[in-house]
N, C-alpha and C. Protein backbone atom coordinates (compact mmCIF):
# COMPACT_ATOMS: atom_id res chain seq x y z
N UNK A 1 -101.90 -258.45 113.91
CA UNK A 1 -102.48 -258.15 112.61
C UNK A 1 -103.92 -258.61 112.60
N UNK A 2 -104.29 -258.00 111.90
CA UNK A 2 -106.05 -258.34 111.71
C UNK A 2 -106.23 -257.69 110.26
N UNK A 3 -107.09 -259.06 109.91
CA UNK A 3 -107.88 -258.83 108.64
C UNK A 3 -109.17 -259.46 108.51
N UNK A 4 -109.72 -258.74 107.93
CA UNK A 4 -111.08 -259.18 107.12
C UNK A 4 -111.15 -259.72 105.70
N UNK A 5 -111.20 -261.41 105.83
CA UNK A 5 -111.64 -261.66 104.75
C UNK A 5 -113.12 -261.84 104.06
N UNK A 6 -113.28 -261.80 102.92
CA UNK A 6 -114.46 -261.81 102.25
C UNK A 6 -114.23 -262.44 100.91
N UNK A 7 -115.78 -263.71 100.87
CA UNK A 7 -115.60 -264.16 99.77
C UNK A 7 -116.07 -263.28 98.78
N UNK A 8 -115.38 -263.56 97.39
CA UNK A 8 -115.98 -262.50 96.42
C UNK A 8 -115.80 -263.69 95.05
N UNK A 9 -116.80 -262.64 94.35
CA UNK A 9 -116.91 -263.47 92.94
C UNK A 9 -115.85 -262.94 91.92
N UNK A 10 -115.55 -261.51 92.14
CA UNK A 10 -114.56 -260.75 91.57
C UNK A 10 -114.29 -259.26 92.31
N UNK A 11 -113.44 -258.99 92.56
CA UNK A 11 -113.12 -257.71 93.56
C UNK A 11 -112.31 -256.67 92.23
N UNK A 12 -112.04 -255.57 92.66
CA UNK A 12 -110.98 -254.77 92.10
C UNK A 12 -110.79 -253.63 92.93
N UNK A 13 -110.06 -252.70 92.58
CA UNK A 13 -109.10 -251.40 93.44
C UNK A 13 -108.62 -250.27 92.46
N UNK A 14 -109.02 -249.47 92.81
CA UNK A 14 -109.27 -248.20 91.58
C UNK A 14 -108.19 -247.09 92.51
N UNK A 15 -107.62 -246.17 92.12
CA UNK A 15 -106.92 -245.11 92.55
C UNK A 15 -106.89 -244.07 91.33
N UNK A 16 -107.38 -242.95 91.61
CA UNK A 16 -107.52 -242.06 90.53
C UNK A 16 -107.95 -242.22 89.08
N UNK A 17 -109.70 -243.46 89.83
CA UNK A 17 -110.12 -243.89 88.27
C UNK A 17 -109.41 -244.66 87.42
N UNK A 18 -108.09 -245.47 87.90
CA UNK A 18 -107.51 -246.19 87.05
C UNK A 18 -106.84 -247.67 87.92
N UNK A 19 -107.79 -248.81 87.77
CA UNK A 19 -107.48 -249.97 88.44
C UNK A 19 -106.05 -250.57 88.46
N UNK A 20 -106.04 -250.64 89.54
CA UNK A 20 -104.61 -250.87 90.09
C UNK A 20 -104.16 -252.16 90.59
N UNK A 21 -105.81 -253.11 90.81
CA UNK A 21 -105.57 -254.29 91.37
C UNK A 21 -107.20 -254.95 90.90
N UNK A 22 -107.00 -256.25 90.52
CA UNK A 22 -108.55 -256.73 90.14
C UNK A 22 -107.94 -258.47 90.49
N UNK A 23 -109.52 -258.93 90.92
CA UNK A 23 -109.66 -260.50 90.48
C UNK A 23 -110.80 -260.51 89.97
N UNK A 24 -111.08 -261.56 88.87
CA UNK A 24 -112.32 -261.75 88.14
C UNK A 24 -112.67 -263.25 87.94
N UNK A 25 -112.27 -263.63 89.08
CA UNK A 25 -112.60 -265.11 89.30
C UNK A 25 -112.99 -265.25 91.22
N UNK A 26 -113.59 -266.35 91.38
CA UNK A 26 -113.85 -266.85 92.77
C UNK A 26 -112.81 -266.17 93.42
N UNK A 27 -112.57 -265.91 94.77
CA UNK A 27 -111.73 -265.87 95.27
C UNK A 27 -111.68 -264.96 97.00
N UNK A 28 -110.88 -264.38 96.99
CA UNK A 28 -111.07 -264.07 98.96
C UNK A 28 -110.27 -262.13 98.46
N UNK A 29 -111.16 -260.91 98.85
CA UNK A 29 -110.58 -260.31 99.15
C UNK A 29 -110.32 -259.33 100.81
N UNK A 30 -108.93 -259.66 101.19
CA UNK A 30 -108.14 -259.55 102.33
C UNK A 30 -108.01 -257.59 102.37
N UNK A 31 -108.92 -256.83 103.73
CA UNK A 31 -108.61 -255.68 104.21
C UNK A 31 -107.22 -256.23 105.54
N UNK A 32 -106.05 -255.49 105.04
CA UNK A 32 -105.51 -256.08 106.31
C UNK A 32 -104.77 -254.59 107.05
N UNK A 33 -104.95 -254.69 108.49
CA UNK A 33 -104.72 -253.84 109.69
C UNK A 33 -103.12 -254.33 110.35
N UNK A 34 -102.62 -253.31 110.35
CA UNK A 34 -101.71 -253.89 111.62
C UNK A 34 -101.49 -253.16 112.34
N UNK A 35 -101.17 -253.73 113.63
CA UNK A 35 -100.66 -252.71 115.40
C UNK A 35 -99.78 -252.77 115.32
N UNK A 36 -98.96 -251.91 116.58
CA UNK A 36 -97.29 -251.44 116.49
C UNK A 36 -96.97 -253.13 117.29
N UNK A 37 -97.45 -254.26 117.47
CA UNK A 37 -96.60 -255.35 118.41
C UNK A 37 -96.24 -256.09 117.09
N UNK A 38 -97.10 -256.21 115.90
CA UNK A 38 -97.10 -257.36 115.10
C UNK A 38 -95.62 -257.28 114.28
N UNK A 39 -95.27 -258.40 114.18
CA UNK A 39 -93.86 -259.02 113.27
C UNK A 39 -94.07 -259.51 112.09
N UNK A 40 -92.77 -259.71 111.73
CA UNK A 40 -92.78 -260.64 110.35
C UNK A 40 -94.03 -262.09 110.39
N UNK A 41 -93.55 -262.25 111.96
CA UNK A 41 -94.07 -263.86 112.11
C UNK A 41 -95.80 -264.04 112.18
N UNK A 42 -96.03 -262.63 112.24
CA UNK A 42 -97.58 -262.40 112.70
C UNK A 42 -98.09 -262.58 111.60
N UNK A 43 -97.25 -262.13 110.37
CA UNK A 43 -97.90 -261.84 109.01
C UNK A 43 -97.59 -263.43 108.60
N UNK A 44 -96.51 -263.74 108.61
CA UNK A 44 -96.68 -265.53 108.23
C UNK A 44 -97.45 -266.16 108.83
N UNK A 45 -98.39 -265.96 110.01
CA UNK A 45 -99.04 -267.17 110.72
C UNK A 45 -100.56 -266.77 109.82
N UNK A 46 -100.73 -264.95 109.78
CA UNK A 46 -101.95 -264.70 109.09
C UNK A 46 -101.88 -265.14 107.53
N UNK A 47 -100.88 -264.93 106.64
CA UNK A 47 -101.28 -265.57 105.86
C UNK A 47 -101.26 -266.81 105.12
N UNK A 48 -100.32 -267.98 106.08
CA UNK A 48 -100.87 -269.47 106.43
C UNK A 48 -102.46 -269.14 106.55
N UNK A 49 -102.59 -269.10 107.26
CA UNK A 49 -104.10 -269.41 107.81
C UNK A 49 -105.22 -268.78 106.93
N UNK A 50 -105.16 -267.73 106.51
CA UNK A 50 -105.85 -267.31 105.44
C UNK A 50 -105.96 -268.41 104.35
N UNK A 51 -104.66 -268.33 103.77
CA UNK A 51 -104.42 -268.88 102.00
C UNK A 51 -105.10 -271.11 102.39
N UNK A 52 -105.19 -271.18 103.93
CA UNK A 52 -105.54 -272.03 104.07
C UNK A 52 -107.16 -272.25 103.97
N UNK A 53 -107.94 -271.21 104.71
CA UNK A 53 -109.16 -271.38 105.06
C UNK A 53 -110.01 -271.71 104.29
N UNK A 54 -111.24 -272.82 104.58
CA UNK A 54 -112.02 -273.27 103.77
C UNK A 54 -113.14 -272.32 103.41
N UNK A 55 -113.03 -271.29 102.78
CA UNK A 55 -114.02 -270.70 103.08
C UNK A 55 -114.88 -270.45 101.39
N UNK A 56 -114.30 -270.71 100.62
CA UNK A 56 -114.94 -271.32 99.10
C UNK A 56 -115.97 -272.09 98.92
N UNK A 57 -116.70 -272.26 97.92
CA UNK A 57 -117.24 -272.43 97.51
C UNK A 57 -117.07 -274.27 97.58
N UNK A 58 -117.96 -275.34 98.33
CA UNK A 58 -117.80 -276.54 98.43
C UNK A 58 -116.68 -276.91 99.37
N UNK A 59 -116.32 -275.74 100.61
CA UNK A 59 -115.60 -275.86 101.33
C UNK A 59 -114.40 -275.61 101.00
N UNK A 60 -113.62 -275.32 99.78
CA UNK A 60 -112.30 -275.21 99.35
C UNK A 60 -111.68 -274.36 100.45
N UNK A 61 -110.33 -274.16 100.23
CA UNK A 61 -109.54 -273.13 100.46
C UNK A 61 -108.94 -272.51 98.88
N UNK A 62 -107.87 -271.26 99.04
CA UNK A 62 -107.57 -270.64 98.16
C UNK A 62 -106.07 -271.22 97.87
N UNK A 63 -105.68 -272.24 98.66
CA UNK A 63 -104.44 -272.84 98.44
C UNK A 63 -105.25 -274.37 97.58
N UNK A 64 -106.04 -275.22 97.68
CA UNK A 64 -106.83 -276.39 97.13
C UNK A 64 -107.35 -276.01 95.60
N UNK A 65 -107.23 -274.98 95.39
CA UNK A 65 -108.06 -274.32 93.76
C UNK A 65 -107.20 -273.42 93.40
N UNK A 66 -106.08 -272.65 93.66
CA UNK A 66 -105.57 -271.78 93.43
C UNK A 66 -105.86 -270.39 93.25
N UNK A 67 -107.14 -270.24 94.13
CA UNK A 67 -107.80 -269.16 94.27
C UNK A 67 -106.88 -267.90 94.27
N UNK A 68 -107.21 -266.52 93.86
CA UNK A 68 -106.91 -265.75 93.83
C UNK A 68 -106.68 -264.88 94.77
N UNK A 69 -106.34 -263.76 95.60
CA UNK A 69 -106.41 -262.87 96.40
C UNK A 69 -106.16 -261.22 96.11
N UNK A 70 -106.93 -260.56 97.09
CA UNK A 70 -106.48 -259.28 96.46
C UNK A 70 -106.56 -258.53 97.65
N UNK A 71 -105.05 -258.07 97.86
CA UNK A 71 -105.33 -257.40 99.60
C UNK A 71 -104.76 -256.24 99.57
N UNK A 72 -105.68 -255.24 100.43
CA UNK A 72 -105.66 -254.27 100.36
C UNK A 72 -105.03 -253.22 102.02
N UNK A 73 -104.59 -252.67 101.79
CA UNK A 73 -104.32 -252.13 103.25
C UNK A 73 -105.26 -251.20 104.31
N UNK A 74 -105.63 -251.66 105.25
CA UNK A 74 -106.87 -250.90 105.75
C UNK A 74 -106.70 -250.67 107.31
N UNK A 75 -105.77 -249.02 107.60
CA UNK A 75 -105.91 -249.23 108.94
C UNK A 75 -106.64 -249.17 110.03
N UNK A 76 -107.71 -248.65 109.39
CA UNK A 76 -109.01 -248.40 110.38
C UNK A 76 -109.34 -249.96 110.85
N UNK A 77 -109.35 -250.65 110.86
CA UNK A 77 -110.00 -251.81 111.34
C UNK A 77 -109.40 -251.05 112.70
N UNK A 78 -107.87 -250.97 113.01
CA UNK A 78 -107.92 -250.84 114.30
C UNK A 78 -108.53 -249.28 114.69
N UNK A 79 -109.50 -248.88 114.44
CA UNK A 79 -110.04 -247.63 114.67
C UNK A 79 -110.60 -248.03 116.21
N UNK A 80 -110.72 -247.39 117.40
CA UNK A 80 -111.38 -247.73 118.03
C UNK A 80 -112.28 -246.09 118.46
N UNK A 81 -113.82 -246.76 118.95
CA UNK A 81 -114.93 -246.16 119.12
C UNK A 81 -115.58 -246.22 120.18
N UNK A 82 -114.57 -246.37 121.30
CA UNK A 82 -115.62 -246.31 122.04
C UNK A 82 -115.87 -244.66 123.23
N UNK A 83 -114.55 -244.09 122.72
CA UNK A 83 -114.88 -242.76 123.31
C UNK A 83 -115.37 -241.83 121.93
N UNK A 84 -116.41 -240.77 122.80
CA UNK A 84 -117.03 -239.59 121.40
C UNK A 84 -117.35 -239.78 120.56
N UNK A 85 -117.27 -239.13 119.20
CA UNK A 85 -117.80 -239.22 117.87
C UNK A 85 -116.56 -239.54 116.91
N UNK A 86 -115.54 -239.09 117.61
CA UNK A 86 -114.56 -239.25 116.26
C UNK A 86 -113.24 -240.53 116.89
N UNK A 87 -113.04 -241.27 115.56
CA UNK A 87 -112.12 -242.76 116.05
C UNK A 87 -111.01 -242.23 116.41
N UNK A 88 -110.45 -243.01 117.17
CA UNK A 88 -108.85 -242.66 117.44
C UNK A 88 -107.93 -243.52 116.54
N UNK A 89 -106.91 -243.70 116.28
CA UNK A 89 -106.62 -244.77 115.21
C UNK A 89 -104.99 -245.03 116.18
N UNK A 90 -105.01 -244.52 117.50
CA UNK A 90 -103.73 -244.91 118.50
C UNK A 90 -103.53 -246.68 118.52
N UNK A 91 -104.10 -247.70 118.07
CA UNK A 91 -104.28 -248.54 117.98
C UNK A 91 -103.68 -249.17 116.71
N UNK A 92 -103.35 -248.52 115.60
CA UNK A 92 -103.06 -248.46 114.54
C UNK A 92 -101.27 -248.10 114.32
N UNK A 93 -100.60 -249.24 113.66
CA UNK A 93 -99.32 -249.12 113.10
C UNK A 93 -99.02 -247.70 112.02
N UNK A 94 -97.78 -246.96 112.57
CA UNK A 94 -97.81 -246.27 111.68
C UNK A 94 -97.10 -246.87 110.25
N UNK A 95 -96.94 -245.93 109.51
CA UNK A 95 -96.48 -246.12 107.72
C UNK A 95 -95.10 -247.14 108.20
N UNK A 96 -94.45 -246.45 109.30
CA UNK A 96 -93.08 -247.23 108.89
C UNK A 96 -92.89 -248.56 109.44
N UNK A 97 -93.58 -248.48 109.67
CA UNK A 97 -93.73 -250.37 110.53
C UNK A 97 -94.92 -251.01 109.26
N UNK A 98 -96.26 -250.30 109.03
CA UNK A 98 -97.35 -251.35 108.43
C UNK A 98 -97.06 -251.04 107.06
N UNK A 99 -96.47 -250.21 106.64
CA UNK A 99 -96.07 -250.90 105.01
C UNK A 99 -95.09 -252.09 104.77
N UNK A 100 -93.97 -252.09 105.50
CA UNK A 100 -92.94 -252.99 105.21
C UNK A 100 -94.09 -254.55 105.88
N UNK A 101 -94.77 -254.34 106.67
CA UNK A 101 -95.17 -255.74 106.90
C UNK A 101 -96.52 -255.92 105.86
N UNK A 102 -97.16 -254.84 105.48
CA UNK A 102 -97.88 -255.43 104.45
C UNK A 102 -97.61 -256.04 103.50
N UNK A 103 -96.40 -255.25 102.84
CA UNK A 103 -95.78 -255.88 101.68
C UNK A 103 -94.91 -257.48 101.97
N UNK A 104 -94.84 -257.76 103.36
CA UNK A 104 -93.83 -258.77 103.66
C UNK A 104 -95.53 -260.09 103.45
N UNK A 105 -96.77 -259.43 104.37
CA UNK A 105 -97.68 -260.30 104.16
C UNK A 105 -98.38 -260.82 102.87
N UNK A 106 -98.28 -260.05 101.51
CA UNK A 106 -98.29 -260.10 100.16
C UNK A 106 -97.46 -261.09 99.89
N UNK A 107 -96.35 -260.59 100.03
CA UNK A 107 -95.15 -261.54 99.15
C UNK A 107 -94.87 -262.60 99.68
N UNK A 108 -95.40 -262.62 101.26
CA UNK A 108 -95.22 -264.19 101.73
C UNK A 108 -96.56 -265.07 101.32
N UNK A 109 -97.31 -264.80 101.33
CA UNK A 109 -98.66 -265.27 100.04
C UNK A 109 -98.22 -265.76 99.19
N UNK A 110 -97.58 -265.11 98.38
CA UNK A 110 -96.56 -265.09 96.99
C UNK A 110 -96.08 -266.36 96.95
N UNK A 111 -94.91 -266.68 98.28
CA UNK A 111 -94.19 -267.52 98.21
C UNK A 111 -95.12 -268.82 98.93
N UNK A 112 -96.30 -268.66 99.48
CA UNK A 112 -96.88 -269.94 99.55
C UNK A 112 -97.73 -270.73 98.11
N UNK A 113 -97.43 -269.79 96.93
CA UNK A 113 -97.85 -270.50 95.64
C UNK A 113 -99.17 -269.45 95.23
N UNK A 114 -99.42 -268.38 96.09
CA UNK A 114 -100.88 -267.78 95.91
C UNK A 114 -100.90 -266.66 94.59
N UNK A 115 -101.72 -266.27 93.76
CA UNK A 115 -101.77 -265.61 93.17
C UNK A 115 -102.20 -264.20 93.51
N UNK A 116 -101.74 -263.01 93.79
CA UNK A 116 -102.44 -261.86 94.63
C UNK A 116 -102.44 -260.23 94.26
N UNK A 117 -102.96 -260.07 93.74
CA UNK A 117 -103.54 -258.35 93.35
C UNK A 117 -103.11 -257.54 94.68
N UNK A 118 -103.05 -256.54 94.76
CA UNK A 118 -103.12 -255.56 95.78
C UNK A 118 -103.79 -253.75 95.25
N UNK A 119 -103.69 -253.26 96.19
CA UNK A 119 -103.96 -251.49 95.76
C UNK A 119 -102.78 -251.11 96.20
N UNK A 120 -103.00 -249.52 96.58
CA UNK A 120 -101.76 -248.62 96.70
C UNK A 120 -101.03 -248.71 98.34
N UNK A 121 -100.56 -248.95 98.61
CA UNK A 121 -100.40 -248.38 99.99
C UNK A 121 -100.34 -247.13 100.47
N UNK A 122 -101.59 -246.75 101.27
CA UNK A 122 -101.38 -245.34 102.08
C UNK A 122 -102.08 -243.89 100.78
N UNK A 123 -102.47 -244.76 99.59
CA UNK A 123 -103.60 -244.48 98.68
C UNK A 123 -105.38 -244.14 99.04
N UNK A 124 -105.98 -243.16 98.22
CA UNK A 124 -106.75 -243.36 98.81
C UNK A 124 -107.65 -243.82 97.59
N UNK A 125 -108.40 -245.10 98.10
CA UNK A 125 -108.97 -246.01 97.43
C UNK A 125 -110.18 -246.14 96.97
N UNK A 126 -110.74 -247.08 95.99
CA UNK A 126 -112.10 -247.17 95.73
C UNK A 126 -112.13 -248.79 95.70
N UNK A 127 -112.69 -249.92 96.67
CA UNK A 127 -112.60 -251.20 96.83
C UNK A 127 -114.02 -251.06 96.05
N UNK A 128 -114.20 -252.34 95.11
CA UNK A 128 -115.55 -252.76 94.38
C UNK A 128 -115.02 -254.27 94.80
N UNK A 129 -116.27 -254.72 94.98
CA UNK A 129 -116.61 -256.62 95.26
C UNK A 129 -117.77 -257.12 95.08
N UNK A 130 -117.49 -258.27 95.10
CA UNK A 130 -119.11 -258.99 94.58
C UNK A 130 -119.35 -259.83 95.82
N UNK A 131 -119.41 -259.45 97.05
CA UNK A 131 -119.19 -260.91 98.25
C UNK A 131 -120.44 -261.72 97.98
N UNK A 132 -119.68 -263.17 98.13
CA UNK A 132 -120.37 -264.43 97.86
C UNK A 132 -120.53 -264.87 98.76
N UNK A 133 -121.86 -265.19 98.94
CA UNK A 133 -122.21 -265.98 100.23
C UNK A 133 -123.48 -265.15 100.68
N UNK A 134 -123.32 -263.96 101.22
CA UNK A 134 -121.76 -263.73 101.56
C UNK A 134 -121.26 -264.18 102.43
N UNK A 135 -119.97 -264.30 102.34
CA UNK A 135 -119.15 -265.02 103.66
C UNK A 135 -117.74 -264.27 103.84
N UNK A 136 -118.10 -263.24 104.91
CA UNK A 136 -116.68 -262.79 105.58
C UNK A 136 -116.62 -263.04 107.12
N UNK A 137 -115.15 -263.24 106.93
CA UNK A 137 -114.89 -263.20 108.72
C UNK A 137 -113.87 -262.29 108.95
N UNK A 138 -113.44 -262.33 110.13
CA UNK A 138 -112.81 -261.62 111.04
C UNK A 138 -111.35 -262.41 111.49
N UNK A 139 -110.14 -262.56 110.87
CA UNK A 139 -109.10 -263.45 111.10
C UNK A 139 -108.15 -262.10 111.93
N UNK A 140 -107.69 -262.51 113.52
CA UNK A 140 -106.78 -261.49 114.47
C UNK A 140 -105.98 -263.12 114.65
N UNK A 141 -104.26 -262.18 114.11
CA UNK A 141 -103.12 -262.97 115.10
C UNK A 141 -103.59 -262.91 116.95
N UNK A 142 -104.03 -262.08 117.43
CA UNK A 142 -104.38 -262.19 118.30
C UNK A 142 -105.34 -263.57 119.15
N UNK A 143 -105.63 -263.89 118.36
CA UNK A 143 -106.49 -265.29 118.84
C UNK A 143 -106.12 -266.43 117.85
N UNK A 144 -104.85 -266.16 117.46
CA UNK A 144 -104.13 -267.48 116.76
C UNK A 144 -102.68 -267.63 117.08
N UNK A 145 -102.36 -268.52 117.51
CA UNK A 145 -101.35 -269.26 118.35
C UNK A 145 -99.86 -268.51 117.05
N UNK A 146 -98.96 -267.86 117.60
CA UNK A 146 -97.78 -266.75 117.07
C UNK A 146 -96.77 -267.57 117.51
């Protein structure tokens, strides 16, 4: 799994002009990707480590303030580019594997105490944010111990 977090001052998620997901406080909003290897356990180690990261404002995390989240599903991250003009997205989980683990990576958020917005799954979206800092990174189960 791979996601991009980003600090934001307030994010939201629009689908047919009618918001579907908002935060309007500090907080982290999560694009998250998944490949056909990743598990349940991939999504619990990513969002430990997320709902942990200091990446707030005076160093916080979003578990230390009760920061908000708002994650959205995004499979292009795994787009890859390096042949031609147009991405391949073979790299990319299909519907029946990366919905059930998106929703498993949400609700296990959930159950670490987090408060969390989402959009549609498999929707097509309009993301608005305010990034603070700005400060986003790049969090892959791939380079975190599974």
């Amino acid at each position: 799994m791979k996601a991009i977090a980003q600090r934001v001052s307030r994010a939201s998620v629009t689908v047919s002009g009618e918001t579907v997901g908002a935060i309007d406080e500090p907080g982290l909003l999560i694009l998250l990707g998944v490949t056909p290897p990743d598990t349940a356990r991939h999504a619990e180690v990513l969002a430990e480590k997320i709902w942990n990261l200091r990446m707030l404002e005076d160093e916080q995390s979003c578990a230390s303030i009760n920061a908000p989240l708002l994650v959205v599903s995004q499979f292009t991250l795994y787009g890859d580019v390096r042949k031609g003009r147009r991405p391949s997205w073979t790299k990319a989980a299909g519907r029946a594997q990366s919905e059930p683990l998106y929703e498993y990576f949400v609700n296990y958020l959930r159950t670490l105490g987090a408060h969390v917005e989402t959009g549609v799954f498999g929707a097509e979206m309009e993301v608005s944010l305010v990034n603070s800092g700005p400060f986003t990174l790049i969090v892959d189960t791939d380079e975190l111990a599974v």
